[in-house]
C-alpha atoms as a PDB file:
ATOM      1  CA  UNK A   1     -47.501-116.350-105.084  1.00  0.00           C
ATOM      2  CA  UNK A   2     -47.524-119.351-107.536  1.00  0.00           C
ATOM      3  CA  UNK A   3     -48.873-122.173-106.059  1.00  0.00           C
ATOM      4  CA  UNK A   4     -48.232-124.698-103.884  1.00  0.00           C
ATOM      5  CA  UNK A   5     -48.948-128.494-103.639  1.00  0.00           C
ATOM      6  CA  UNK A   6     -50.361-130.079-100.972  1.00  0.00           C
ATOM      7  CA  UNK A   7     -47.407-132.206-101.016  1.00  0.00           C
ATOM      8  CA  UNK A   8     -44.789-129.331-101.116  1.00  0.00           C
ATOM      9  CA  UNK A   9     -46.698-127.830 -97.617  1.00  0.00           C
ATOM     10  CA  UNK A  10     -44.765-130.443 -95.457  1.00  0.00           C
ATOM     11  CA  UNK A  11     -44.599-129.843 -91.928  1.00  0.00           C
ATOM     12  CA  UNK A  12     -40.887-128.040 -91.229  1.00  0.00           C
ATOM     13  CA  UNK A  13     -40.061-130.910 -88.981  1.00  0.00           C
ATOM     14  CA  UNK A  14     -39.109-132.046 -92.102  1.00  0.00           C
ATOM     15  CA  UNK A  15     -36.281-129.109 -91.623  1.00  0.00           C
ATOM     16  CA  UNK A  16     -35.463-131.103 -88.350  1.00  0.00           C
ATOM     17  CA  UNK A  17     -37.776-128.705 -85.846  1.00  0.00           C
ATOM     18  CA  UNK A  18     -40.755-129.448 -84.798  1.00  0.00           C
ATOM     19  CA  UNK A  19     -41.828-125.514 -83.252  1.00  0.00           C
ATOM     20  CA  UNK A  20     -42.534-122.288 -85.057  1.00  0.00           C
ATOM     21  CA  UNK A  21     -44.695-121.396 -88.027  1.00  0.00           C
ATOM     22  CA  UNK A  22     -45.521-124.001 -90.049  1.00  0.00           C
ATOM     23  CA  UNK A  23     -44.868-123.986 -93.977  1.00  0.00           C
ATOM     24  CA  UNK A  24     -47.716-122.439 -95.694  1.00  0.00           C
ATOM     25  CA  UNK A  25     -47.468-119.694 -92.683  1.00  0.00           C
ATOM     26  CA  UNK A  26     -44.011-118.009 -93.826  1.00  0.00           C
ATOM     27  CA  UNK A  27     -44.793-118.948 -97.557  1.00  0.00           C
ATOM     28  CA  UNK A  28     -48.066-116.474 -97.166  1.00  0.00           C
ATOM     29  CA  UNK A  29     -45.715-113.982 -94.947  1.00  0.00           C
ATOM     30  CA  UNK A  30     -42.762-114.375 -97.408  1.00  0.00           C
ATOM     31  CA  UNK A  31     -43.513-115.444-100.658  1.00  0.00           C
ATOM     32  CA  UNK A  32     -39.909-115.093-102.356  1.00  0.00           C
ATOM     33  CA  UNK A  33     -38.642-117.250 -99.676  1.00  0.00           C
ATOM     34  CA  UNK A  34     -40.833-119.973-101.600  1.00  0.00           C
ATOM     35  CA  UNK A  35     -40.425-118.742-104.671  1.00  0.00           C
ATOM     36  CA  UNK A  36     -36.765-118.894-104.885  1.00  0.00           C
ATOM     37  CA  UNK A  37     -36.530-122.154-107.015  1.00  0.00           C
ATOM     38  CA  UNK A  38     -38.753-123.651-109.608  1.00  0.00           C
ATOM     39  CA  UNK A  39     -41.093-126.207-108.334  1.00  0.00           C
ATOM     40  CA  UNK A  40     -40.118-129.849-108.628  1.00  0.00           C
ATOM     41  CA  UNK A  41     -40.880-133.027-107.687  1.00  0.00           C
ATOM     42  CA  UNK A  42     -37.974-133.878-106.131  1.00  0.00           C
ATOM     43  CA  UNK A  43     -35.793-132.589-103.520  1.00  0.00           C
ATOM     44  CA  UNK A  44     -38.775-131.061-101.275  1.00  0.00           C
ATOM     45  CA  UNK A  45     -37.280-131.579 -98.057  1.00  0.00           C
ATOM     46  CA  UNK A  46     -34.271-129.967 -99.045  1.00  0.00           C
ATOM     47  CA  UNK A  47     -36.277-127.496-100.283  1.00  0.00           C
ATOM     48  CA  UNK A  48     -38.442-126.981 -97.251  1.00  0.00           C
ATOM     49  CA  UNK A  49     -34.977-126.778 -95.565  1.00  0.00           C
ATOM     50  CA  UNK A  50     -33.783-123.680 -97.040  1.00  0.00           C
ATOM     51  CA  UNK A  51     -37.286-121.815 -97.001  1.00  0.00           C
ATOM     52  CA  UNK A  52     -37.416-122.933 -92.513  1.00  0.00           C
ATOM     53  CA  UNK A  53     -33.952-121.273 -92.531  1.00  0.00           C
ATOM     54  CA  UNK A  54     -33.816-118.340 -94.596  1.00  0.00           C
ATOM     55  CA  UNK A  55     -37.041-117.805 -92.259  1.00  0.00           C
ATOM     56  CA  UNK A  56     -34.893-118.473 -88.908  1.00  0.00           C
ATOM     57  CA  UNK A  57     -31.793-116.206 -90.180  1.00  0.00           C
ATOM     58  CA  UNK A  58     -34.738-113.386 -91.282  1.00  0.00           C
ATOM     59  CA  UNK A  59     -35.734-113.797 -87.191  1.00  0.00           C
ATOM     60  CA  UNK A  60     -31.878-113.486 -85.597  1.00  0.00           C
ATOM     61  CA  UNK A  61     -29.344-112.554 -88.453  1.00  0.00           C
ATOM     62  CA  UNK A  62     -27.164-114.504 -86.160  1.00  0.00           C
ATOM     63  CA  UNK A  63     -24.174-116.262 -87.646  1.00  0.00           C
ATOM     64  CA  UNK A  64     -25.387-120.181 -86.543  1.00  0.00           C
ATOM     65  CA  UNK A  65     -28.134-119.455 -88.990  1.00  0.00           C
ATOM     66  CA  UNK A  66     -26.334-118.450 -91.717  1.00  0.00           C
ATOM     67  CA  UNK A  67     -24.119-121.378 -91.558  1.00  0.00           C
ATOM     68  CA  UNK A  68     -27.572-123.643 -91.113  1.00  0.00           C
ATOM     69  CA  UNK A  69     -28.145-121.667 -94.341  1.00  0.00           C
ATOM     70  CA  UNK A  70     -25.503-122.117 -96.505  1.00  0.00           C
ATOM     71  CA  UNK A  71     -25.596-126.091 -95.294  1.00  0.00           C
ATOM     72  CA  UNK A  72     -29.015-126.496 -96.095  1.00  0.00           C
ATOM     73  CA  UNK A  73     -28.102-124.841 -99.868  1.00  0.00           C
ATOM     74  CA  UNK A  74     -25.523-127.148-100.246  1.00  0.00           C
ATOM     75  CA  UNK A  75     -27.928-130.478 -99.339  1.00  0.00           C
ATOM     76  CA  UNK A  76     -30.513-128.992-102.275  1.00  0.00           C
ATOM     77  CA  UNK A  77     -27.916-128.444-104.679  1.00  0.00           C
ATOM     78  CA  UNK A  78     -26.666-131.552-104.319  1.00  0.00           C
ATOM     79  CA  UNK A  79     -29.902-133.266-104.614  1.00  0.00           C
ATOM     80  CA  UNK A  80     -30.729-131.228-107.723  1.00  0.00           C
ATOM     81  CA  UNK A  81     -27.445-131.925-109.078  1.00  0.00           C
ATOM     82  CA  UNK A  82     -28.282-135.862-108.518  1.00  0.00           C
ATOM     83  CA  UNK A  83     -31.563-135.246-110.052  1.00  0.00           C
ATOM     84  CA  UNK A  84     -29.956-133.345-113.047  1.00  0.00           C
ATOM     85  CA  UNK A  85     -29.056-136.330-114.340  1.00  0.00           C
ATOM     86  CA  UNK A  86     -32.083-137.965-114.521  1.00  0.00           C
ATOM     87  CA  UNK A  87     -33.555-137.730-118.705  1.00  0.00           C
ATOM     88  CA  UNK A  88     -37.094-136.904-119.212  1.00  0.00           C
ATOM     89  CA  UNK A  89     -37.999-138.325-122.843  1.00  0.00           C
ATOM     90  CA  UNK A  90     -41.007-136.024-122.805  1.00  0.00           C
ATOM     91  CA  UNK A  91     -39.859-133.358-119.928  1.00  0.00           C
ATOM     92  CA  UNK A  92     -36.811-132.306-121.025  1.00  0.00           C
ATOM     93  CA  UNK A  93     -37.619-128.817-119.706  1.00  0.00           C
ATOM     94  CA  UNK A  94     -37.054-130.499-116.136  1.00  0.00           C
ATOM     95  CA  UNK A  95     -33.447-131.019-116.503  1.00  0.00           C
ATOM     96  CA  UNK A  96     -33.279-127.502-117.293  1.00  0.00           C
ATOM     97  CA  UNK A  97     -35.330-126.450-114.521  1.00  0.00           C
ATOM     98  CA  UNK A  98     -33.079-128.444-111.966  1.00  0.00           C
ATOM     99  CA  UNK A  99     -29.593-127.212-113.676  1.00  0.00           C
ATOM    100  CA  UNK A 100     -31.161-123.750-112.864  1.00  0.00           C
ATOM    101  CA  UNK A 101     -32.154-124.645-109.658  1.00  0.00           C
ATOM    102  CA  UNK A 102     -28.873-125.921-108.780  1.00  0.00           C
ATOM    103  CA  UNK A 103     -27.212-122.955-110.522  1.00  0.00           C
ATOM    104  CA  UNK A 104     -29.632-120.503-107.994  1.00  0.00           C
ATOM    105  CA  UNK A 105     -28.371-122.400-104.643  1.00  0.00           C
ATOM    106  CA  UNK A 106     -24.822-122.177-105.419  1.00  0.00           C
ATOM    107  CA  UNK A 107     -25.260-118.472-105.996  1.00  0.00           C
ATOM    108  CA  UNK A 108     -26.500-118.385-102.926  1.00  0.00           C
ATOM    109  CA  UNK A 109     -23.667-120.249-100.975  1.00  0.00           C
ATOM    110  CA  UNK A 110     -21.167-117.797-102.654  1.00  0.00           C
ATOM    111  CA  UNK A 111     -23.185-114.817-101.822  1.00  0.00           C
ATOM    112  CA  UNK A 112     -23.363-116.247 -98.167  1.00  0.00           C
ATOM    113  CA  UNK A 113     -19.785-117.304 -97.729  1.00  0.00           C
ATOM    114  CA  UNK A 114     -18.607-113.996 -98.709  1.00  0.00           C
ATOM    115  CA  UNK A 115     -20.702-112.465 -96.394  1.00  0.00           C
ATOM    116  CA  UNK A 116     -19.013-114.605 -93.711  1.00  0.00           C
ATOM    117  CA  UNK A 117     -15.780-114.520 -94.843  1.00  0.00           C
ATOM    118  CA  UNK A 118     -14.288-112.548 -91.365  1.00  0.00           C
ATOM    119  CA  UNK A 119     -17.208-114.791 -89.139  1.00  0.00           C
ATOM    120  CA  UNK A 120     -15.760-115.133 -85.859  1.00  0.00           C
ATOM    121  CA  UNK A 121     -18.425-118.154 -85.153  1.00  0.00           C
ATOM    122  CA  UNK A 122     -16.606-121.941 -84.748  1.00  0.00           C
ATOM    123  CA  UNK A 123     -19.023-123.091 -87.385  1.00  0.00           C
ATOM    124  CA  UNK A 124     -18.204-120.685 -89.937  1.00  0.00           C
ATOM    125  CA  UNK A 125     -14.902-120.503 -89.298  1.00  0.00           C
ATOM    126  CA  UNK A 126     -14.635-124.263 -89.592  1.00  0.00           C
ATOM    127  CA  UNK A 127     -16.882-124.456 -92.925  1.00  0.00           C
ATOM    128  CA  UNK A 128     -14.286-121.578 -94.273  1.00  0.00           C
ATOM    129  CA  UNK A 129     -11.453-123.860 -93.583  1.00  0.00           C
ATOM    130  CA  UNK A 130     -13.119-127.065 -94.603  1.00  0.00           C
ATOM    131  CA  UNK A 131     -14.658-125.609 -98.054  1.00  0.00           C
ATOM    132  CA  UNK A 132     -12.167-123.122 -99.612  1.00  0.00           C
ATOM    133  CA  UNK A 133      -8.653-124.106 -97.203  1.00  0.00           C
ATOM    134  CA  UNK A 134      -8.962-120.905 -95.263  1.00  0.00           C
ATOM    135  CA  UNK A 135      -6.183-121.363 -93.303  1.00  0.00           C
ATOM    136  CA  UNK A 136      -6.573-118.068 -91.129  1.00  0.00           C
ATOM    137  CA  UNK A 137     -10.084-119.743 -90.130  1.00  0.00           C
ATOM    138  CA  UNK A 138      -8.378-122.580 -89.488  1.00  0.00           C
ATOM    139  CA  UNK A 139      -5.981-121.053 -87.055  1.00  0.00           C
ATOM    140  CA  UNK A 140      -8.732-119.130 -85.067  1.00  0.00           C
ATOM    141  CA  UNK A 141     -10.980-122.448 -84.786  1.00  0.00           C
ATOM    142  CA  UNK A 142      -8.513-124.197 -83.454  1.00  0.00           C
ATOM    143  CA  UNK A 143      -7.458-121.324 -81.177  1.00  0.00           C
ATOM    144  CA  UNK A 144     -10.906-121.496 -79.306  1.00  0.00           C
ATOM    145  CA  UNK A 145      -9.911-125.459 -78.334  1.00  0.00           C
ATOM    146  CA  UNK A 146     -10.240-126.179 -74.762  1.00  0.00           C
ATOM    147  CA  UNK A 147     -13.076-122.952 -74.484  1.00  0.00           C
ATOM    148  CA  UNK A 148     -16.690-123.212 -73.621  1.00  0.00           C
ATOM    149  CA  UNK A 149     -17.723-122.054 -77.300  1.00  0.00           C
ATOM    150  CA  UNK A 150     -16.621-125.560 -78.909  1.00  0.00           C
ATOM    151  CA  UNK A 151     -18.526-127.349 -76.137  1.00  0.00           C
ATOM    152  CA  UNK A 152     -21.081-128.680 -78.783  1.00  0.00           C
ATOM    153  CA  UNK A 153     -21.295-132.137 -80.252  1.00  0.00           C
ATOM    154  CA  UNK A 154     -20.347-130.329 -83.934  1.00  0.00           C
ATOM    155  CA  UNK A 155     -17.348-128.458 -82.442  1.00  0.00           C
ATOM    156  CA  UNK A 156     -16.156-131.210 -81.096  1.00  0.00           C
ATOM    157  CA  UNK A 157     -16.418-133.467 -84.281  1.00  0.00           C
ATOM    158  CA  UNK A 158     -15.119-131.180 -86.792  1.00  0.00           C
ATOM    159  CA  UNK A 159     -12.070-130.902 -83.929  1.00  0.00           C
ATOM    160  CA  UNK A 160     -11.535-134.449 -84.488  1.00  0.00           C
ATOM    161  CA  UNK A 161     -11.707-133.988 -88.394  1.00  0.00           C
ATOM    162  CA  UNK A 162      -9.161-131.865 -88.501  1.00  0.00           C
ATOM    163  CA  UNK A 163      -7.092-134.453 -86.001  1.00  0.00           C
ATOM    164  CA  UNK A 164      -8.444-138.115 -87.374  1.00  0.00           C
ATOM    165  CA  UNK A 165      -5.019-137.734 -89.512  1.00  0.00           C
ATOM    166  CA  UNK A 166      -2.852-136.652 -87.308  1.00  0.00           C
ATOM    167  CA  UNK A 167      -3.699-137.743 -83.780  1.00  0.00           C
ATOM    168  CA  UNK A 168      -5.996-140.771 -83.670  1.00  0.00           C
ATOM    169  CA  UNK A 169      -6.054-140.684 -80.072  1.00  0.00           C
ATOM    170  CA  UNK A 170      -7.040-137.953 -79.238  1.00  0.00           C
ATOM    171  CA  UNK A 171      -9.293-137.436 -81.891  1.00  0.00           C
ATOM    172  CA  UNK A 172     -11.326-140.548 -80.398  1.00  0.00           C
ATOM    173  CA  UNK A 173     -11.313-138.446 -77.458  1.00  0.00           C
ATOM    174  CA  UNK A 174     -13.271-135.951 -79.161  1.00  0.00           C
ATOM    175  CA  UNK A 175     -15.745-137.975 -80.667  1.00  0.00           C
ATOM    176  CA  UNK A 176     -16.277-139.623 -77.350  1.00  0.00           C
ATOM    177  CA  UNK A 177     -16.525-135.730 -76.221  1.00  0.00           C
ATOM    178  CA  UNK A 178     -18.923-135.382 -78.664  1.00  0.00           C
ATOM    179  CA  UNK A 179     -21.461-138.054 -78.030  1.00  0.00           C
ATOM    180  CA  UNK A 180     -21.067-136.608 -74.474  1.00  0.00           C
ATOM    181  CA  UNK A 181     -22.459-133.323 -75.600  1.00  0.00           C
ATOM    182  CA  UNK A 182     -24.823-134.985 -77.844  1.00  0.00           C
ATOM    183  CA  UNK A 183     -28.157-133.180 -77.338  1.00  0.00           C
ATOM    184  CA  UNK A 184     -31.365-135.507 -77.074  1.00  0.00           C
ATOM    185  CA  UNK A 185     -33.201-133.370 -79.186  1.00  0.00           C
ATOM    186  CA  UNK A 186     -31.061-133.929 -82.054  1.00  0.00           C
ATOM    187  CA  UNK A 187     -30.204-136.907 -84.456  1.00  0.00           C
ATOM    188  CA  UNK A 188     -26.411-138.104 -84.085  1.00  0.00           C
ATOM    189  CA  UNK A 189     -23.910-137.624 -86.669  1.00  0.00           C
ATOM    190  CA  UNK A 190     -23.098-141.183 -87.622  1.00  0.00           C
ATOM    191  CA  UNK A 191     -19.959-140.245 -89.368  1.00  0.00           C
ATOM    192  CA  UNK A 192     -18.950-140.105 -85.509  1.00  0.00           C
ATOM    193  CA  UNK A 193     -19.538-143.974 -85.183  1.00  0.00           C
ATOM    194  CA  UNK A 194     -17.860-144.414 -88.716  1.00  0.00           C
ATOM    195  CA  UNK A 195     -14.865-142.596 -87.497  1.00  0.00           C
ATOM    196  CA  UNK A 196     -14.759-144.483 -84.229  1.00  0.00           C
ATOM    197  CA  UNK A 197     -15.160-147.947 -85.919  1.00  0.00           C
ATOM    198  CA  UNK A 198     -12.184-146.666 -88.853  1.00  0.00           C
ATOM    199  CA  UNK A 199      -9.594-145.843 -85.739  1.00  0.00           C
ATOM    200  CA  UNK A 200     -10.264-148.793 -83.561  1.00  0.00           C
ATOM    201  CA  UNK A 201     -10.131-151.211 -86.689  1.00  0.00           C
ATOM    202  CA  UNK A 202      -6.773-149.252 -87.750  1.00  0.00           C
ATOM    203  CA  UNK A 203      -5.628-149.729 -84.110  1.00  0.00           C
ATOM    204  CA  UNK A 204      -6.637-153.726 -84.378  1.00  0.00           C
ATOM    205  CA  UNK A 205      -8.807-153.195 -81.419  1.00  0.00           C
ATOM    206  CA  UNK A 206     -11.462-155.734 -82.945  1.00  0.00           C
ATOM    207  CA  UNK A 207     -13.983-155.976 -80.382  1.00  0.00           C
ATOM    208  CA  UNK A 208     -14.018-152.368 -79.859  1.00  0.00           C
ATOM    209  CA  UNK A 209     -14.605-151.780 -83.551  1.00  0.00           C
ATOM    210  CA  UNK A 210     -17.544-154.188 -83.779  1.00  0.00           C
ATOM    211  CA  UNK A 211     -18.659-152.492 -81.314  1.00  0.00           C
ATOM    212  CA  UNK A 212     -19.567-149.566 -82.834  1.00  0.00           C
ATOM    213  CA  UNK A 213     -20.358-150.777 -86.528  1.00  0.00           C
ATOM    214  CA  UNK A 214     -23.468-152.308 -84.553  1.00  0.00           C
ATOM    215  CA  UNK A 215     -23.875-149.392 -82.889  1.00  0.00           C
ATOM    216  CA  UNK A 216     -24.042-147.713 -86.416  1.00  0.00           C
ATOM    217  CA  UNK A 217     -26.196-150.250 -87.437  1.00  0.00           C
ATOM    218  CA  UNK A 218     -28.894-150.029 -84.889  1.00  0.00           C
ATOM    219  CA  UNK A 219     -28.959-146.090 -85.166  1.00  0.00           C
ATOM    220  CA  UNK A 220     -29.413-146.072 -89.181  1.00  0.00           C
ATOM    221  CA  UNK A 221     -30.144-149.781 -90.485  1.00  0.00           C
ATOM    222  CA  UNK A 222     -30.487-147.878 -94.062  1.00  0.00           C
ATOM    223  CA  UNK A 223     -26.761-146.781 -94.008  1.00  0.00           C
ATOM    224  CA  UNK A 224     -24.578-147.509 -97.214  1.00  0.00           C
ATOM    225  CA  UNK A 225     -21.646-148.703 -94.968  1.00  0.00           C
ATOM    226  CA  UNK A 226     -23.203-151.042 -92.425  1.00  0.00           C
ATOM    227  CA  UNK A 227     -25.155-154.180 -92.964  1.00  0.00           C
ATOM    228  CA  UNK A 228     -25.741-156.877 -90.304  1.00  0.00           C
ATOM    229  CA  UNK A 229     -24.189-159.396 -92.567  1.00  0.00           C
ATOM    230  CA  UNK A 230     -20.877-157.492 -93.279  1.00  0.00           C
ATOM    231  CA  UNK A 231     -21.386-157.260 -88.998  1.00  0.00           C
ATOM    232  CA  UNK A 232     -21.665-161.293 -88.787  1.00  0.00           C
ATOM    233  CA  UNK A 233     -18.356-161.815 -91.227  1.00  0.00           C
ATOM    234  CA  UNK A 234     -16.675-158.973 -89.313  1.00  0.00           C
ATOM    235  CA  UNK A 235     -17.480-161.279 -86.437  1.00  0.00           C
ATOM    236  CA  UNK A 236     -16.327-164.236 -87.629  1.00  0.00           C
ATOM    237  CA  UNK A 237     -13.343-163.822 -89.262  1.00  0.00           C
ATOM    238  CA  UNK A 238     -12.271-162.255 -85.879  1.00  0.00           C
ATOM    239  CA  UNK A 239     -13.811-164.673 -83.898  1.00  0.00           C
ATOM    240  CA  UNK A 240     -15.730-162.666 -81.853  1.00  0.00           C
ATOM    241  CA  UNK A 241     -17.661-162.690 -79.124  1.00  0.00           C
ATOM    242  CA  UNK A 242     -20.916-161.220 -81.242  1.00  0.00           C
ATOM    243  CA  UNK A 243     -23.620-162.340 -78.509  1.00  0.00           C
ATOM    244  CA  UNK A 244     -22.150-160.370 -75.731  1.00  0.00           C
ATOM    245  CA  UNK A 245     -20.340-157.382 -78.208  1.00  0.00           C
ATOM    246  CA  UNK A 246     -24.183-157.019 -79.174  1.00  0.00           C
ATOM    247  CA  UNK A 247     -25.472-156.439 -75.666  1.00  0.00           C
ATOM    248  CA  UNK A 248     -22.639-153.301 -75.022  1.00  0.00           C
ATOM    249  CA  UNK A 249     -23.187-152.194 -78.275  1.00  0.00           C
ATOM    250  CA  UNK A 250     -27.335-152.270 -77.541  1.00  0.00           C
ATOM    251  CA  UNK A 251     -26.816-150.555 -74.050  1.00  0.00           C
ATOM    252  CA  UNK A 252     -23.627-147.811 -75.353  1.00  0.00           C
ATOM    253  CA  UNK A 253     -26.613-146.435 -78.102  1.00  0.00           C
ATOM    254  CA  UNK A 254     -29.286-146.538 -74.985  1.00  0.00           C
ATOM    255  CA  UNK A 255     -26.700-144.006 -73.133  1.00  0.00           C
ATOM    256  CA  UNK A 256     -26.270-142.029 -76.058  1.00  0.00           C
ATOM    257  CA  UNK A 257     -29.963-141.570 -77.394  1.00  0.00           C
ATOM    258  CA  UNK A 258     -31.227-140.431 -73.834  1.00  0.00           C
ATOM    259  CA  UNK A 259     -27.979-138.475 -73.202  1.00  0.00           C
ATOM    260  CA  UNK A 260     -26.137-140.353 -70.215  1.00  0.00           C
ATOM    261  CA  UNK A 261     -22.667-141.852 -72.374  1.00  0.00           C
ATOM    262  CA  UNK A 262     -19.566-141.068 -70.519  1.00  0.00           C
ATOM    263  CA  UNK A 263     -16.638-141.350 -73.024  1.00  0.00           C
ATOM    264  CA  UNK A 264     -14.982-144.981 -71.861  1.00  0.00           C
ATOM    265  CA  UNK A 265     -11.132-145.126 -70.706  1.00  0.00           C
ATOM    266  CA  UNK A 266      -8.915-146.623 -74.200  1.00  0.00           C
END
């Protein structure tokens, strides 16, 4: 096995898990799992990402793990495709290393997406829709609405993705579902306070709007579309209430991080 930097061997709750073998374990059990992309500098946790799950999906073969696969692919070859671009005066065999690298993943989401072509799992049947327009996955995802299997926080939002144009209402009612379901153990999705924040500003429901941009705020300060002072001009031109908006917003993200939100009456 070539080797490995200290710095590549991060722990996998880099991969978002925080159990199980740790790196240098499965890359000494199964070395082409590590091996399956030239070493670089950048994109390790995206990296580490596809080596924890191609170990999970080794495990179970189940279906959730080849969709964890195939989303984990798509987060490296983005990142090498970002870092693609980047010119090494001196390096210039990096670029080609990363183009190759990115070349390898996508490979690898085409290999795995024909494997799941006729997936009866929500996820994969949802990606299938959501990636290549599969309208027969389409029909059977949205078929399974209303049953236990799409009581998940994900079900539930990509249910309201596929609504967001067409029913605003009720798709708030499924991102409200989904913060319902969210699991502790998990990070949110913040493209479910986005959405939320998009509808009630569309609907001219101000308050409610602010609401959840500083909800968004206080869950990922480092996000491209939130910024406390686009929250104090939001505030302002609407003449808000910010003191007490920032108090609900403060305890709605309390109920939501330790799982207690119940989706409020609109």
């Amino acid at each position: 096995m070539k080797h490995l930097s200290p710095l590549f061997l991060l722990p996998l709750f880099l991969a978002g898990c925080d159990t199980g073998p740790d790196l240098a374990k499965i890359c000494k059990e199964s070395p082409v799992m590590c091996e399956e992309f030239i070493e670089d500098t950048w994109c390790k946790k995206e990296r580490v990402k596809t080596i924890y799950n191609n170990y999970l999906l080794s495990q179970t073969g189940e279906d959730k793990q080849k969709f964890d696969l195939l989303v984990a692919y798509e987060e490296y070859a983005a990142c090498m495709d970002h870092a693609s671009q980047i010119e090494h005066i001196k390096l210039k065999y990096k670029k080609r290393n990363r183009i190759d690298n990115s070349i390898t993943a996508k490979a690898r989401i085409k290999e795995i997406s024909e494997d799941t072509l006729h997936s009866e799992h929500p996820e994969l049947l949802f990606y299938h829709w959501s990636r290549y327009l599969n309208e027969a996955a389409l029909a059977k995802f949205l078929a399974m609405e209303g049953n236990e299997v799409l009581e998940t926080a994900e079900s539930q939002f990509n249910l309201a993705t596929y609504y967001i144009k067409r029913d605003p209402d009720k798709t708030l009612d499924l991102l409200f579902h989904a913060l319902e379901l969210q699991s502790t153990d998990n990070p949110v999705n913040t493209e479910i306070f986005k959405s939320i924040t998009s509808i009630f500003t569309d609907k001219e429901e101000f308050k409610q709007a602010y609401i959840w941009l500083k909800i968004l705020t206080l869950y990922d300060p480092e996000d491209v579309d939130s910024s406390e002072q686009g929250l104090i001009s939001f505030g302002q031109f609407h003449e808000l209430d910010t003191e007490f908006l920032d108090k609900v917003a403060n305890a709605t993200l309390d109920k939501i991080t330790d799982g207690t939100f119940t989706a409020p009456r609109h």
